[in-house]
Protein backbone atom coordinates (compact mmCIF):
# COMPACT_ATOMS: atom_id res chain seq x y z
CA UNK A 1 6.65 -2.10 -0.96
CA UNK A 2 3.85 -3.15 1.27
CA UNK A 3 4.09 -0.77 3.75
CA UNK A 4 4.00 2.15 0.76
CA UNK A 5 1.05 0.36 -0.72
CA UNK A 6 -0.65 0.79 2.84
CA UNK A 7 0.41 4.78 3.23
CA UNK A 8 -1.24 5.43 -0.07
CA UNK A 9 -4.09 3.30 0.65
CA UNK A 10 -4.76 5.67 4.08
CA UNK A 11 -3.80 8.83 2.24
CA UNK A 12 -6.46 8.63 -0.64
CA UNK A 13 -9.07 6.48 0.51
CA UNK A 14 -11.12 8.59 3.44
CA UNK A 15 -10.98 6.68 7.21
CA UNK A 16 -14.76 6.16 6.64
CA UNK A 17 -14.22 4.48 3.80
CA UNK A 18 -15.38 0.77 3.00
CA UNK A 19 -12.65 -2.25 3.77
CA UNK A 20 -14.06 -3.53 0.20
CA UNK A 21 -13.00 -0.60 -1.45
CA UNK A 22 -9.38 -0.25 0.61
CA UNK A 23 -8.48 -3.83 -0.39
CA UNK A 24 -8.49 -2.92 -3.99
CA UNK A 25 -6.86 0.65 -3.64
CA UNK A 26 -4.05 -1.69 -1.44
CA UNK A 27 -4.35 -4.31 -4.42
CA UNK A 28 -4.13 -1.77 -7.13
CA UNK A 29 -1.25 -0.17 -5.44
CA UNK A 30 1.03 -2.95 -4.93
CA UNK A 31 0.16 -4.06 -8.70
CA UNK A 32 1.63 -0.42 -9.54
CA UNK A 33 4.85 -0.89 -7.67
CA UNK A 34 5.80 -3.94 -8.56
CA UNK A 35 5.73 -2.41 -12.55
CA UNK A 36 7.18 0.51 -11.58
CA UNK A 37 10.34 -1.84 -9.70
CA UNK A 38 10.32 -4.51 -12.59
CA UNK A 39 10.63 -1.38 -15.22
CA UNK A 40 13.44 0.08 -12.62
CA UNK A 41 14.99 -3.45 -13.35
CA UNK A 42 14.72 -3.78 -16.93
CA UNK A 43 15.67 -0.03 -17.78
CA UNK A 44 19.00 -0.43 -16.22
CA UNK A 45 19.72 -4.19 -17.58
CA UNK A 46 18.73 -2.68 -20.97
CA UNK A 47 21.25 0.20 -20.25
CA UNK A 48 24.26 -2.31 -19.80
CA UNK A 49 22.80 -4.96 -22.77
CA UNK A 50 22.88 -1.80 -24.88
CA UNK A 51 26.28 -1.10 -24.07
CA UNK A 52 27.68 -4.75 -25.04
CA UNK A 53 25.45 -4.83 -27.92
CA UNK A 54 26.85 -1.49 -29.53
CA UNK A 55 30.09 -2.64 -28.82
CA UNK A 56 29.90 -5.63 -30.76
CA UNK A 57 27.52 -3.61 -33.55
CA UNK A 58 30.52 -1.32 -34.14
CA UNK A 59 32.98 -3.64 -34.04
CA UNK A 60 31.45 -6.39 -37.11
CA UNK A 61 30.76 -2.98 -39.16
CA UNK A 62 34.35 -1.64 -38.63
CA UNK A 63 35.73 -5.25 -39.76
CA UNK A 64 33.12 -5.24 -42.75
CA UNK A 65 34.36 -1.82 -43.90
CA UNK A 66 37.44 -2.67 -43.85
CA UNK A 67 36.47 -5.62 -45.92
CA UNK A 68 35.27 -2.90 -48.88
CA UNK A 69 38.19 -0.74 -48.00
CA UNK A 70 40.81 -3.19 -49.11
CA UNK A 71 40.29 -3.92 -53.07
CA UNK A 72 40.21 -0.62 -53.47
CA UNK A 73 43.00 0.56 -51.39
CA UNK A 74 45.40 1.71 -54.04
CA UNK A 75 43.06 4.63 -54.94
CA UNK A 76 42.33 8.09 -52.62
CA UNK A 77 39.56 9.02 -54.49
CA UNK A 78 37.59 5.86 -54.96
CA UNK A 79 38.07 5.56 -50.68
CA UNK A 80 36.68 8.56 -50.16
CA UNK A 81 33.50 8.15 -52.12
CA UNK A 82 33.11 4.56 -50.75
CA UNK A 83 33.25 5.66 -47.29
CA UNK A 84 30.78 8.60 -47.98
CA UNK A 85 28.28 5.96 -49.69
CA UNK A 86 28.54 3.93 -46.74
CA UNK A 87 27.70 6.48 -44.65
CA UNK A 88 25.20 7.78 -46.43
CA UNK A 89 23.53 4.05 -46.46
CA UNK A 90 23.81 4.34 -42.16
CA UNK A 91 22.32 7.21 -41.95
CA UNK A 92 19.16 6.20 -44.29
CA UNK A 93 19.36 3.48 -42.25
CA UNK A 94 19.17 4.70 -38.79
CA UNK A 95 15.82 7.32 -40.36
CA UNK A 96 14.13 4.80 -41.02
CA UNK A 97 14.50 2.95 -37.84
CA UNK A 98 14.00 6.18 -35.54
CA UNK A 99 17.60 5.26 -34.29
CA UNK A 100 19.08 8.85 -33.08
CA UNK A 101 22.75 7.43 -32.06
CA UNK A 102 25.69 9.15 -33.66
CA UNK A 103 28.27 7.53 -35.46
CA UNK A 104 31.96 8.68 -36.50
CA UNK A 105 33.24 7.50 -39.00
CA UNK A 106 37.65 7.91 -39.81
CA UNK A 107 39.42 6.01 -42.56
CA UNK A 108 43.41 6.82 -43.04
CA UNK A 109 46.24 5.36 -45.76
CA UNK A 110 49.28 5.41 -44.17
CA UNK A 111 49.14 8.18 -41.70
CA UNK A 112 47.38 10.58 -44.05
CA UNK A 113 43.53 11.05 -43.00
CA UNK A 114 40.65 10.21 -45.99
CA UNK A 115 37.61 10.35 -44.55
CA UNK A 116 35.83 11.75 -40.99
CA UNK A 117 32.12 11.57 -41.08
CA UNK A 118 31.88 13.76 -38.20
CA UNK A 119 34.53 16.62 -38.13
CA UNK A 120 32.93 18.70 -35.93
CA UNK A 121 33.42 15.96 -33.30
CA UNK A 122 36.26 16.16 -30.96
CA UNK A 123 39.39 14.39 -31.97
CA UNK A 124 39.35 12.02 -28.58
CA UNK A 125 36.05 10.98 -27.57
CA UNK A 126 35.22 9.27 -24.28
CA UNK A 127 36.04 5.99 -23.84
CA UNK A 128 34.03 3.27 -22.98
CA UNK A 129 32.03 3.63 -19.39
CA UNK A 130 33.42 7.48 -19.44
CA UNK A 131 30.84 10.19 -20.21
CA UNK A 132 31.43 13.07 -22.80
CA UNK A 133 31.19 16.50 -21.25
CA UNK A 134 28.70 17.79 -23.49
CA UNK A 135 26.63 14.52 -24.37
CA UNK A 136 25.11 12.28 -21.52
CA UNK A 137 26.26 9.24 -23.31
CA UNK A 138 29.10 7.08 -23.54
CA UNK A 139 30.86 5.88 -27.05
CA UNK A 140 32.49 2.69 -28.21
CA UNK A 141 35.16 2.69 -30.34
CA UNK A 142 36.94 -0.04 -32.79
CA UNK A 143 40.28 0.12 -34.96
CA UNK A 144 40.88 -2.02 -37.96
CA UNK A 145 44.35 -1.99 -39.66
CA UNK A 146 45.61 -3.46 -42.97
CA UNK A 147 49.47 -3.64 -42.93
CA UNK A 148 49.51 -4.60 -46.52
CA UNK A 149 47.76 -1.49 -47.96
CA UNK A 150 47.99 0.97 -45.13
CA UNK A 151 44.78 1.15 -44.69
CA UNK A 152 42.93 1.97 -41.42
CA UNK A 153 39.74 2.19 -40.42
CA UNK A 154 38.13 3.68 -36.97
CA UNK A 155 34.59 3.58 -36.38
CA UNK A 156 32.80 5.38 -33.42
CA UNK A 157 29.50 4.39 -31.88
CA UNK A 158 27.85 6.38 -29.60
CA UNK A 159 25.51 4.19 -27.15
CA UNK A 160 22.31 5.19 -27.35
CA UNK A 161 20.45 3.78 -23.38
CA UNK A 162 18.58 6.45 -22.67
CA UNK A 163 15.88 5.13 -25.40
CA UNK A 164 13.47 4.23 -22.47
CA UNK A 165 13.01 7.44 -21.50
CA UNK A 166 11.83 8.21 -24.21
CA UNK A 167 8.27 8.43 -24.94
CA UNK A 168 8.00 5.00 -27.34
CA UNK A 169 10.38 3.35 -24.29
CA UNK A 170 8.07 4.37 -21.63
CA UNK A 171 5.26 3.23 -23.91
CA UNK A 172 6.98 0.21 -24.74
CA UNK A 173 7.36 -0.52 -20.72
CA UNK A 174 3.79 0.73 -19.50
CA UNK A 175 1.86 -1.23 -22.06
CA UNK A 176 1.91 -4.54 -20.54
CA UNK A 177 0.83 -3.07 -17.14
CA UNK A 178 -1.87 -0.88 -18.23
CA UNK A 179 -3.43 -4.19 -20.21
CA UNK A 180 -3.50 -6.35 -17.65
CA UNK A 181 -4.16 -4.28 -14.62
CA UNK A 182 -7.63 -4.59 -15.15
CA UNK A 183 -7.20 -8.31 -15.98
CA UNK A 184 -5.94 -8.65 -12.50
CA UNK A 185 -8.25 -6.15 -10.63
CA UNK A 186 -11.14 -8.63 -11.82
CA UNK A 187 -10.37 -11.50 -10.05
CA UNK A 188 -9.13 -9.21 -7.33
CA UNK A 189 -12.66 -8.01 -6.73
CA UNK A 190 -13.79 -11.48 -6.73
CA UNK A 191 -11.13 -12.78 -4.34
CA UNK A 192 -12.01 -9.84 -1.86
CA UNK A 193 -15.48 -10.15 -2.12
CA UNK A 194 -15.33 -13.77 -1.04
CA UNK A 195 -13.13 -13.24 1.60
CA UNK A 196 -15.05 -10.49 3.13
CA UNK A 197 -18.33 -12.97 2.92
CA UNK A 198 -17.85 -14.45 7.10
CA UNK A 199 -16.85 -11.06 7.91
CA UNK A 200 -20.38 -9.78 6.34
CA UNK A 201 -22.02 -12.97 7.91
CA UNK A 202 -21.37 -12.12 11.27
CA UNK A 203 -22.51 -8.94 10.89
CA UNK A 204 -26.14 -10.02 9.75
CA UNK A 205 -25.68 -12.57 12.53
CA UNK A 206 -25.20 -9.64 15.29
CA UNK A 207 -27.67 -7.08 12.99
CA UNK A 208 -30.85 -10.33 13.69
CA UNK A 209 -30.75 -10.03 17.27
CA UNK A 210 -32.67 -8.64 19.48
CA UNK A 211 -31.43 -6.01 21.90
CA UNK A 212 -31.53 -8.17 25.02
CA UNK A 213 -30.55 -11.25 23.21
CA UNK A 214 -26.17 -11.06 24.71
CA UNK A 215 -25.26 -14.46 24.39
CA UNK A 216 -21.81 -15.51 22.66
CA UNK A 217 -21.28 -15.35 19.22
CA UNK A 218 -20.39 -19.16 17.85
CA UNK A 219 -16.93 -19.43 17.71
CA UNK A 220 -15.50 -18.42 13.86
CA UNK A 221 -13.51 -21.42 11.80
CA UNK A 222 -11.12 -18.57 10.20
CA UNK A 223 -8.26 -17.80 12.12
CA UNK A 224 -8.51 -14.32 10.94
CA UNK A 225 -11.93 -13.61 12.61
CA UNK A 226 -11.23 -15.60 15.55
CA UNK A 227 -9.80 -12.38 18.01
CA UNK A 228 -12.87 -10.21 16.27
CA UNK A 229 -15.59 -12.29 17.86
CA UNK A 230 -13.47 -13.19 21.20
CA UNK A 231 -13.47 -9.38 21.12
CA UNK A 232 -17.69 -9.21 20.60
CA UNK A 233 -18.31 -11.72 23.19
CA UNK A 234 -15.98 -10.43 25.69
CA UNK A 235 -18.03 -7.30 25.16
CA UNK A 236 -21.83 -8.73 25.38
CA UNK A 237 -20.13 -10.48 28.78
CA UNK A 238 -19.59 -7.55 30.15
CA UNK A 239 -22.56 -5.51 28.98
CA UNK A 240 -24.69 -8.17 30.27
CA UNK A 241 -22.79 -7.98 33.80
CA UNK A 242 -23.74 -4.06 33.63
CA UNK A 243 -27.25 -4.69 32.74
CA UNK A 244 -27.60 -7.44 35.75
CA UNK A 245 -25.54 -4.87 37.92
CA UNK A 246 -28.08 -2.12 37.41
CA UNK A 247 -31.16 -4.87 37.59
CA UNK A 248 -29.67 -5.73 41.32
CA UNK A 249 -28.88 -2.29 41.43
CA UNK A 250 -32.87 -0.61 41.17
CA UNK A 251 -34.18 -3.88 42.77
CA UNK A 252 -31.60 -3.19 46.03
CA UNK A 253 -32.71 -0.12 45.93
CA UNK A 254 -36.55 -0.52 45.57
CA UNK A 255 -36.20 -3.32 48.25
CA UNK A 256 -34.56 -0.64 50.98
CA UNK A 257 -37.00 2.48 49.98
CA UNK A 258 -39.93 0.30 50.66
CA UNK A 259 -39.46 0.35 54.26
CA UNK A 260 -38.90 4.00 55.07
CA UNK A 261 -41.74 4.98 52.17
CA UNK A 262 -44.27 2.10 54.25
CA UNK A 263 -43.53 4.02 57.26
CA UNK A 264 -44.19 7.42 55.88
CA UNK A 265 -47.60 6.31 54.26
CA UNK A 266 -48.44 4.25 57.68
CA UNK A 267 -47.85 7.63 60.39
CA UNK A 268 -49.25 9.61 57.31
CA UNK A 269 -52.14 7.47 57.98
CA UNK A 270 -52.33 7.68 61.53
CA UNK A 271 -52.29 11.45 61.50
CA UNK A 272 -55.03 11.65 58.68
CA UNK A 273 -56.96 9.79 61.08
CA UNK A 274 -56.38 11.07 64.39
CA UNK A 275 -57.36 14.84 62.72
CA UNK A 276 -60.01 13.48 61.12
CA UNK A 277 -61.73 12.31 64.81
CA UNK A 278 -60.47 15.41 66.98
CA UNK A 279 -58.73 17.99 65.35
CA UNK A 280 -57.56 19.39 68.42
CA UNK A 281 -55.77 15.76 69.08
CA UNK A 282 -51.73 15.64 68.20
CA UNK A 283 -49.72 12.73 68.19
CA UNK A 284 -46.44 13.27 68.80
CA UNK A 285 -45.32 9.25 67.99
CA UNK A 286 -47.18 9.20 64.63
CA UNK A 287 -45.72 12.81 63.94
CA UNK A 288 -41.82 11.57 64.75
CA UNK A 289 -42.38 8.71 62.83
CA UNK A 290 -42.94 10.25 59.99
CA UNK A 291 -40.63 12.57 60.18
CA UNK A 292 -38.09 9.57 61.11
CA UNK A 293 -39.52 8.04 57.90
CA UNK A 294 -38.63 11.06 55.65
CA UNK A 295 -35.63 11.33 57.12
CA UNK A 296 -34.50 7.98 56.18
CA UNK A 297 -35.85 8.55 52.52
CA UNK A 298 -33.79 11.09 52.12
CA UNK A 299 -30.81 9.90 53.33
CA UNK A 300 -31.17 6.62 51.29
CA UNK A 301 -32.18 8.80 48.20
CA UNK A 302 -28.79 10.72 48.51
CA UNK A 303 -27.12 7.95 49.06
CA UNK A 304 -27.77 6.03 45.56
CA UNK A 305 -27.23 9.51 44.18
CA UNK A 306 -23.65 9.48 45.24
CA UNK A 307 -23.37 5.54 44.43
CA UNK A 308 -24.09 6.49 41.16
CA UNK A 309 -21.85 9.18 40.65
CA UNK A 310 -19.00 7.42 42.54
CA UNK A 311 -19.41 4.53 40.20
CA UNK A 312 -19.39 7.15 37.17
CA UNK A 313 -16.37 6.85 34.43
CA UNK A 314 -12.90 8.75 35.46
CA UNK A 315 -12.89 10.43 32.82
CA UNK A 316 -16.98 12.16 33.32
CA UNK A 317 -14.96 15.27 35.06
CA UNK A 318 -11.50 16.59 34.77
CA UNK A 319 -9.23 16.03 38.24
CA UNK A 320 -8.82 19.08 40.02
CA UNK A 321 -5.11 19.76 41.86
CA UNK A 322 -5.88 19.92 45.84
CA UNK A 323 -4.20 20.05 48.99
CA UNK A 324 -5.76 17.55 50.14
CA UNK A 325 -4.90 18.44 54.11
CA UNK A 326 -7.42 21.54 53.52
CA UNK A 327 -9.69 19.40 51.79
CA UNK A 328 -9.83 16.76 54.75
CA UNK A 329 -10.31 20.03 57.23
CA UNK A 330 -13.32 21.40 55.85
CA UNK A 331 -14.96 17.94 55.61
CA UNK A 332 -14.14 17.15 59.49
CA UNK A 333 -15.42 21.02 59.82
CA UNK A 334 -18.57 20.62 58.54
CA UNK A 335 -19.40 17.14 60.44
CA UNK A 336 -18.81 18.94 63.75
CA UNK A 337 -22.30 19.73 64.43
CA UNK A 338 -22.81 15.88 64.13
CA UNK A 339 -19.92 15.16 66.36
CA UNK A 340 -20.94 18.20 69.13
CA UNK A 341 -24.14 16.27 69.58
CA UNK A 342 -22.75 13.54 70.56
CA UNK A 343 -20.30 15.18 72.38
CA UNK A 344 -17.13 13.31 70.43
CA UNK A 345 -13.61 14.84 70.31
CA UNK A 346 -12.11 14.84 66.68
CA UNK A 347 -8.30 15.33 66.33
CA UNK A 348 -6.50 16.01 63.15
CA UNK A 349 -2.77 15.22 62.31
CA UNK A 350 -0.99 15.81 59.14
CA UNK A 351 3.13 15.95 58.40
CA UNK A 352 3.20 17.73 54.83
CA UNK A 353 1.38 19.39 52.27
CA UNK A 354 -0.36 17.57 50.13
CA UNK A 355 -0.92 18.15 46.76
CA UNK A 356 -3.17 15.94 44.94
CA UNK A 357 -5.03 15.80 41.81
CA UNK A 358 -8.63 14.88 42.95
CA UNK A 359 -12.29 14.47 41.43
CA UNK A 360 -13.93 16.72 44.35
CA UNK A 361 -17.14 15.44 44.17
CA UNK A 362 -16.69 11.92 44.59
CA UNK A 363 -13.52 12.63 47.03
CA UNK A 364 -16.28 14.76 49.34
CA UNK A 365 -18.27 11.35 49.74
CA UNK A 366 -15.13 9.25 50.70
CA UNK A 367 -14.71 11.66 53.83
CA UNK A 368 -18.31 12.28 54.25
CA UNK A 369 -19.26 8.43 54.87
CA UNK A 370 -15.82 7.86 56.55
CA UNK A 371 -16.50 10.69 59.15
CA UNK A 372 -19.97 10.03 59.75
CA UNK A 373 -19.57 6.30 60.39
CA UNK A 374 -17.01 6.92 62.83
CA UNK A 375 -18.58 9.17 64.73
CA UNK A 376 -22.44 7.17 64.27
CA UNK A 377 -20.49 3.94 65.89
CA UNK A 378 -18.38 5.68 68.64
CA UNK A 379 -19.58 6.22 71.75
CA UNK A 380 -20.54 9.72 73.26
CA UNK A 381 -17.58 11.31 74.59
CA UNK A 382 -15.31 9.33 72.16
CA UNK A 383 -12.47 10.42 70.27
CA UNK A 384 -11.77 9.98 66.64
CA UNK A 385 -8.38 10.53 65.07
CA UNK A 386 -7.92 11.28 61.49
CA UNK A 387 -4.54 12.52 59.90
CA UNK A 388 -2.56 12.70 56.74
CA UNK A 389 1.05 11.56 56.35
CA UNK A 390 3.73 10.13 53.55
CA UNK A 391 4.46 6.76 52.68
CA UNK A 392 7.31 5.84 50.28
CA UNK A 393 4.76 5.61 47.36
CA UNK A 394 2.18 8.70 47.92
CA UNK A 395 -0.10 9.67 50.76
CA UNK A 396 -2.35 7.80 53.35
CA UNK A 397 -5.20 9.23 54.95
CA UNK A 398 -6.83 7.29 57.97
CA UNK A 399 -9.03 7.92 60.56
CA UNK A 400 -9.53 6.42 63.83
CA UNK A 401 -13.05 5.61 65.68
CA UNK A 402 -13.71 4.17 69.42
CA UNK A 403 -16.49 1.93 67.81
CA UNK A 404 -17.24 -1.78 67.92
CA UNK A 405 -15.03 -2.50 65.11
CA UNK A 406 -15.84 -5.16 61.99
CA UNK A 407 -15.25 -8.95 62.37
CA UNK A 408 -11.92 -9.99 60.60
CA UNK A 409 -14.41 -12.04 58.50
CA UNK A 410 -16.92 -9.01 57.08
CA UNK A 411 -14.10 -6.79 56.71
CA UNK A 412 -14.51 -7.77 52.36
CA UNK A 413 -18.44 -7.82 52.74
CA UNK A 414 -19.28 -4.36 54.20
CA UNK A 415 -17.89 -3.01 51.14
CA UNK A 416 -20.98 -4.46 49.13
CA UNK A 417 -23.92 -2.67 48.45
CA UNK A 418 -26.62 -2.53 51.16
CA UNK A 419 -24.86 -4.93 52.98
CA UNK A 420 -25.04 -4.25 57.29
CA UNK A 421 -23.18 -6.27 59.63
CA UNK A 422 -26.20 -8.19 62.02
CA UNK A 423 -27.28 -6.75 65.33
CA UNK A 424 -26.51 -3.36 64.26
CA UNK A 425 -28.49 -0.78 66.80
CA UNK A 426 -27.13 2.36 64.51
CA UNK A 427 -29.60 2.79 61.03
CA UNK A 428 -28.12 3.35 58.01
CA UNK A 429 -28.70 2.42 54.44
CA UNK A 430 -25.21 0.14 53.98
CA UNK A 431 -23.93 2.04 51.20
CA UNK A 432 -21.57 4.35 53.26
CA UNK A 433 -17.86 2.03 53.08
CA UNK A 434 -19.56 0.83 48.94
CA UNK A 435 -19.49 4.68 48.07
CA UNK A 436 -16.23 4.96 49.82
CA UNK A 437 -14.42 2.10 48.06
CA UNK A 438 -15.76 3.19 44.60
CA UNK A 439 -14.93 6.89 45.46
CA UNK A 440 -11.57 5.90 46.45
CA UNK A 441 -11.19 3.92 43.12
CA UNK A 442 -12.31 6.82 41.05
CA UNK A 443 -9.26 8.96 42.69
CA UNK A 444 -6.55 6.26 42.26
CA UNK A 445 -7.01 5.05 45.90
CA UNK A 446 -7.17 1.99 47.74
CA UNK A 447 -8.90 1.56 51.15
CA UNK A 448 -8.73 -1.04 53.37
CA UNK A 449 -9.63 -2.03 57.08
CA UNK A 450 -8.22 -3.06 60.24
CA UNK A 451 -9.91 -3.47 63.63
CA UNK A 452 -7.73 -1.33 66.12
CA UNK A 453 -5.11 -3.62 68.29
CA UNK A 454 -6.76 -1.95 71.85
CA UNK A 455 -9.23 -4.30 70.87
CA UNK A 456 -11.89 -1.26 70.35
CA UNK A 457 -12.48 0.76 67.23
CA UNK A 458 -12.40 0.63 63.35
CA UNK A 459 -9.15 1.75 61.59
CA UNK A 460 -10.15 3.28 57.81
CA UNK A 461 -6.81 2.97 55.48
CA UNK A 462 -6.93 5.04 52.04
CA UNK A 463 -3.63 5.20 49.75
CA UNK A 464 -3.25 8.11 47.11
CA UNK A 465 -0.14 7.37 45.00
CA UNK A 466 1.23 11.24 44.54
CA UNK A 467 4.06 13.18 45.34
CA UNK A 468 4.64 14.74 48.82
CA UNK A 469 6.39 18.40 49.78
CA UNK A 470 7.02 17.53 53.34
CA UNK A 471 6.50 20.48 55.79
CA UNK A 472 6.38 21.06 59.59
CA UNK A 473 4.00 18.57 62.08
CA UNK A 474 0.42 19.94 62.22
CA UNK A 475 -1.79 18.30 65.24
CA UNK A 476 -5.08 19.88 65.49
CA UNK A 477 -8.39 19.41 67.93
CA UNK A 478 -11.24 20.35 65.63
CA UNK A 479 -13.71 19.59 68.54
């Protein structure tokens, strides 16, 4: 009954609707079908009281008839007009009462018929419980006989429980309920309206504060409310970790542009200067400086910019399907030049074809930082190994360097932002393995680290849960 109460509430009342105003609909509702199951109940125990009570109706008239029927037995004549008086007196009866039930009424002396109220009746009408062909209603029927005079008298009763469907019976039913539904709607309003009050309350509470006010909402005495503000506070906790995220964030980054910006403005400077007091003069120092200082800007610049967008919600861009050994190619491709420079070998091994679905944005800086900080920490005339293979729950990509390798213990802390490991002689901003962990994230990966067991070199783990279609051995020497 409930559970109707609620569809009805959710069909009529619109989804932007006020709770208020849905806790009455729901009240009104169940009001409604509770009267519509109590008059279900008392229509069908009026059905079988009106069966027992025209049984015993038509069985105290048939004895009372035959009462009349007796002094008078010994005449035909006088019979027949008594019976059609009485008859007459039943039917005035049942007009002025509004009582539509037929009656039949059969008197006999001795085998020979007197009287039938209702000839056009068939002779055997249903019994009791049984229903008439033609008529949706049952009958009653009682026999009197007089062995003394012969007399016998048979009275027919047709029950009559279909009254409450009538419009006076449905009236009869509804009345009560339409009177006191707004009787009980009135303190419903009242009830709801309190109970909504700490509800309201903690709205004002939230709707005082100030935008950077985040602290927990007290804790609510109603049991009801209690997982609504747990719910608020576990939210302001972790806006105000995003908000002190992006403070550290800007001030991280401010901090690390200062020194390549101080540079620039310093050999800026210097050159100014220099043309300023011999135009003919150049300095090739001041000149590399600040094109080392640029340099450096730029590469830090980029480097938030993919932080950023590496940190960005799954759900910003739609995963593209890749095979991800093509993928891995081009990116080793286009860091040759890098690699050539340096004169580094780069091998690349892969055992299947593998097709993943991948956000290629954020995938392109994985490879990009993992690439270039193998080949920035290995030394000239190194080789780096990357490949693809299958593992029994998806695909692993790693890659190989000839570099110094991380300390067991910083093998966690490179991974935070701006973070380099001490007595580094390579620059860098200390964002490349952040952007890779967060990339990795973004495309259901993992990454981890390993030093390699020669004793030299860094080995980069990334799993991709996926399926695999296994094909032929590839080993390739990009380099």
């Amino acid at each position: 009954m409930f559970a109707v109460s609620a569809i009805c509430c959710n069909v009529i009342m619109p989804k932007q609707s006020s709770i208020f105003s849905r806790l009455m609909l729901g009240f009104g509702m169940v009001i409604i079908s509770v009267s519509i199951l109590g008059m279900y109940y008392v229509f069908y125990e009026a059905k079988a009281n009106q069966r027992t009570r025209t049984a015993n109706e038509n069985k105290a008239r048939t004895r009372e008839i035959m009462v009349q029927m007796i002094p008078i037995a010994g005449n035909e004549s006088e019979l027949y007009l008594a019976a059609v008086k009485i008859e007459e007196i039943r039917q005035q009866m049942y007009r002025e009462l509004d009582y539509h039930a037929r009656v039949r009424l059969l008197i006999w002396k001795n085998q020979h018929l007197i009287y039938n109220s209702q000839p056009e009746l068939p002779r055997s009408l249903p019994e009791p419980g049984a229903k008439e062909a033609q008529h949706a209603n049952a009958w009653v029927r009682w026999v009197e006989k007089d062995a003394v005079t012969g007399i016998t008298v048979e009275r027919n009763h047709e029950v009559d429980d279909e009254w409450m469907l009538t419009l006076s019976g449905v009236d009869f039913l509804m009345s009560s309920t339409v009177f006191s539904l707004p009787l009980l709607l009135l303190p419903a309003w009242a009830i709801v309206g309190i109970g909504l009050y700490p509800l309201r309350s903690i709205a004002a509470e939230i709707e005082e504060r100030s935008e950077s006010d985040l602290t927990p909402l007290p804790d609510s005495k109603y049991r009801e409310l209690s997982p609504l503000v747990s719910a608020i506070n576990s939210l302001m906790l972790r806006l105000h970790k995003k908000i002190e995220h992006e403070h550290e964030f800007l001030t991280d980054a401010a901090h690390e542009l200062k020194t390549p910006l101080a540079a620039i403005q310093i050999n800026a400077h210097l050159l100014l200067r220099r043309s300023a007091m011999d135009p003919t003069t150049h300095s090739g120092e001041a000149d590399h400086g600040l094109r080392e200082g640029v340099a450096r800007a730029t590469h830090m610049v980029h480097q938030l910019l993919a932080m950023e967008r590496a940190r960005s919600e799954t759900g910003a861009q739609a995963l593209t399907s890749t095979d991800l050994g093509s993928f891995v190619r081009d990116r080793l491709a286009s860091a040759a030049p890098f690699a050539l420079q340096r004169e580094i070998e780069i091998e690349f091994h892969t055992d299947g074809t593998f097709m993943q679905p991948l956000h290629l944005e954020s995938m392109g800086a994985l490879l990009d930082n993992l690439i270039s900080n193998a080949i920035k920490y290995s030394p000239e005339n190194g080789l780096i190994t990357a490949s693809l293979m299958a593992t029994d729950t998806g695909v692993r990509f790693m890659i190989i360097d000839q570099g110094p390798g991380i300390p067991l213990h910083l093998q966690e802390k490179v991974f935070e932002r701006f973070y380099r490991i001490p007595g580094q002689d390579q620059t860098g901003s200390g964002l490349g393995l952040a952007i890779a962990q967060r990339a990795a994230i973004r495309n259901g990966g993992q990454i981890s680290l390993a030093n390699n067991e020669s004793g030299t070199g860094l080995i980069v783990t990334v799993d991709f849960p996926g399926i695999v279609n296994r094909s032929s051995e590839v080993k390739e020497t990009l380099i």
